[in-house]
C-alpha atoms as a PDB file:
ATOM      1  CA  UNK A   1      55.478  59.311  18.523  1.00  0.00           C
ATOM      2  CA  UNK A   2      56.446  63.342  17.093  1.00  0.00           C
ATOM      3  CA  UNK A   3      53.238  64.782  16.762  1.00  0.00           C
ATOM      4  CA  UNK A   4      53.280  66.910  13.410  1.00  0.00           C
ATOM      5  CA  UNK A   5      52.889  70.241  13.156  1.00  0.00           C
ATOM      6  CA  UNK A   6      50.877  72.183  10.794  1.00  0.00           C
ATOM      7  CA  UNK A   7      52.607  75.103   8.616  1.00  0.00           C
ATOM      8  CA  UNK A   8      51.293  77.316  11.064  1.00  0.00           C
ATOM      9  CA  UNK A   9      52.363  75.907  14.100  1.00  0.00           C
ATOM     10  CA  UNK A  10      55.727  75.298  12.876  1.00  0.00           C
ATOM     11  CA  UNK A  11      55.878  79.155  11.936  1.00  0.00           C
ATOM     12  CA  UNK A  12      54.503  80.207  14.964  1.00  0.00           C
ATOM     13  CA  UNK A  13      56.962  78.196  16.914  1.00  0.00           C
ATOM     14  CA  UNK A  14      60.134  79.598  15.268  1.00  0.00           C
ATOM     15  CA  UNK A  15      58.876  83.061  15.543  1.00  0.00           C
ATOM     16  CA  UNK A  16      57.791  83.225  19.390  1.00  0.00           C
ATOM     17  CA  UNK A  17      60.247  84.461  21.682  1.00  0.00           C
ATOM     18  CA  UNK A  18      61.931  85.746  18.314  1.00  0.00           C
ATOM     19  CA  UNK A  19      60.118  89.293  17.486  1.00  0.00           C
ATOM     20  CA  UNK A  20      63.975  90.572  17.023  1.00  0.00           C
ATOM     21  CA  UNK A  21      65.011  88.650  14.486  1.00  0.00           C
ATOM     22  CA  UNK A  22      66.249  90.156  11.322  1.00  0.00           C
ATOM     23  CA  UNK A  23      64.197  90.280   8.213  1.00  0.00           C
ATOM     24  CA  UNK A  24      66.338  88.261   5.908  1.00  0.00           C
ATOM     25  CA  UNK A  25      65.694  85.328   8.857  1.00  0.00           C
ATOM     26  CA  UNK A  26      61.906  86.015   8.175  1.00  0.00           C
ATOM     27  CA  UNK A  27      61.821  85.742   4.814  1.00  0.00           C
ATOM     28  CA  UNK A  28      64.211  82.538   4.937  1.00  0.00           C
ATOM     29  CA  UNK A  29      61.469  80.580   7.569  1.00  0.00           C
ATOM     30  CA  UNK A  30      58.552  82.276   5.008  1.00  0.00           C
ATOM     31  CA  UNK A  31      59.850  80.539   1.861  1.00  0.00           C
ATOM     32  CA  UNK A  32      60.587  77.269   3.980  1.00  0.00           C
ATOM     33  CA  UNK A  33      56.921  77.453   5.258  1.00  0.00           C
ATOM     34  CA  UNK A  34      56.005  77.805   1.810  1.00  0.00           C
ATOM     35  CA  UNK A  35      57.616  75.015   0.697  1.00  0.00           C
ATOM     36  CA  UNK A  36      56.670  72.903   3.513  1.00  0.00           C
ATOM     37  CA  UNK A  37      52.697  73.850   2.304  1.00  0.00           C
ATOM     38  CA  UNK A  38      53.928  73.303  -0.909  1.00  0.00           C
ATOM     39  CA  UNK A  39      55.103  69.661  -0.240  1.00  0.00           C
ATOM     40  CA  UNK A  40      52.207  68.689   2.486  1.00  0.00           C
ATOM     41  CA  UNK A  41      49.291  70.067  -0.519  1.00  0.00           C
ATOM     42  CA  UNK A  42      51.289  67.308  -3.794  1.00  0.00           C
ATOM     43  CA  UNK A  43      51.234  64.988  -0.660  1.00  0.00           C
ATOM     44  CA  UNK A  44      47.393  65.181  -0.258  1.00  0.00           C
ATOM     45  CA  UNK A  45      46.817  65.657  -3.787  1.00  0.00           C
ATOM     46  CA  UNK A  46      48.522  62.235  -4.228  1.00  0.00           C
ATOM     47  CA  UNK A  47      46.876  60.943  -1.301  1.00  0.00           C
ATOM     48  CA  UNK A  48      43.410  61.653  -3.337  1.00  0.00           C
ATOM     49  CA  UNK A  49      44.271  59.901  -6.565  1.00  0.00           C
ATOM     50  CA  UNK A  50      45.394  57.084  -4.452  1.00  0.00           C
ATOM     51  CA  UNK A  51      41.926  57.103  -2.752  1.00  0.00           C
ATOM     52  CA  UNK A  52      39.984  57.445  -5.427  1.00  0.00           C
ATOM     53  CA  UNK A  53      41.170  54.868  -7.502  1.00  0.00           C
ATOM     54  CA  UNK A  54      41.128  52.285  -4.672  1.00  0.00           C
ATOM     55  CA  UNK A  55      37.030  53.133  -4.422  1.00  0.00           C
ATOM     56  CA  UNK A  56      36.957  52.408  -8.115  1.00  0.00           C
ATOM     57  CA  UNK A  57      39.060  49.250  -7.793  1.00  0.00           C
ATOM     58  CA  UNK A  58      41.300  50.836  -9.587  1.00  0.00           C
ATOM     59  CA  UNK A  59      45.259  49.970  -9.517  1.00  0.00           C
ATOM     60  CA  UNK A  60      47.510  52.805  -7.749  1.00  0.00           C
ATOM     61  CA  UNK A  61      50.900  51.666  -8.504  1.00  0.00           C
ATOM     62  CA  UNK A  62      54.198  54.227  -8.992  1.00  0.00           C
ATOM     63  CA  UNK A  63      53.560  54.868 -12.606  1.00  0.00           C
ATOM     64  CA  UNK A  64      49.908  56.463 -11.519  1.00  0.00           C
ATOM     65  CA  UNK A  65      52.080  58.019  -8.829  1.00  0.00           C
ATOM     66  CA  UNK A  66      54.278  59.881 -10.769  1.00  0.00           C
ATOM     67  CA  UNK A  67      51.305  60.917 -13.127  1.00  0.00           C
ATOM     68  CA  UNK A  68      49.639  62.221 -10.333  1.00  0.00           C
ATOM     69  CA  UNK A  69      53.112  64.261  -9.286  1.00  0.00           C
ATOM     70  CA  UNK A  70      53.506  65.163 -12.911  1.00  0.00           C
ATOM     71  CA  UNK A  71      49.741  66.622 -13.121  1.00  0.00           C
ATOM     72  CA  UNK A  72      49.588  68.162  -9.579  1.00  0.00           C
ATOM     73  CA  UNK A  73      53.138  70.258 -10.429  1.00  0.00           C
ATOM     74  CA  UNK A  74      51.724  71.321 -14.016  1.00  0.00           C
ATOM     75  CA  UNK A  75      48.607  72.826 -12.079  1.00  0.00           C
ATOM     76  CA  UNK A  76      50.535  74.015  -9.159  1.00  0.00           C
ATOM     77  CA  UNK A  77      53.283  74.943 -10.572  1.00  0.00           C
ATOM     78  CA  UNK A  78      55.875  76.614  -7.239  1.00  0.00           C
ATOM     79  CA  UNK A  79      53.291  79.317  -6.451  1.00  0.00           C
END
């Protein structure tokens, strides 16, 4: 089984052994960090919808998925 990384480690990895690597190549692995935060944070947020309507015997099907999507991207919109 791949152990997964966190945004951190996955930075960190890419980086070490690397301190000559151009700038542009910086910023490129900075925006896909972001974006791999970006993904892992609408992942949990979904996760937490999910949980809490299971505690409140609540159905979690995909139409309260994509609501949950749909609200976590209006409050988080790409920061």
């Amino acid at each position: 089984m791949e152990e997964k990384l966190t945004v951190v480690q996955w930075l960190k990895e890419k980086l070490i052994g690397h301190l000559d690597i151009s700038e542009r190549y910086k910023k490129e692995l900075f925006e896909q960090a972001k974006e791999m935060e970006f993904q892992q944070r609408k992942k949990d947020f979904v996760n937490g919808y999910k949980a809490r309507a299971k505690e409140s015997n609540l159905i979690f099907d995909e139409t309260s998925e994509m609501y949950a999507i749909k609200l976590f991207n209006e409050t988080f919109k790409s920061e």
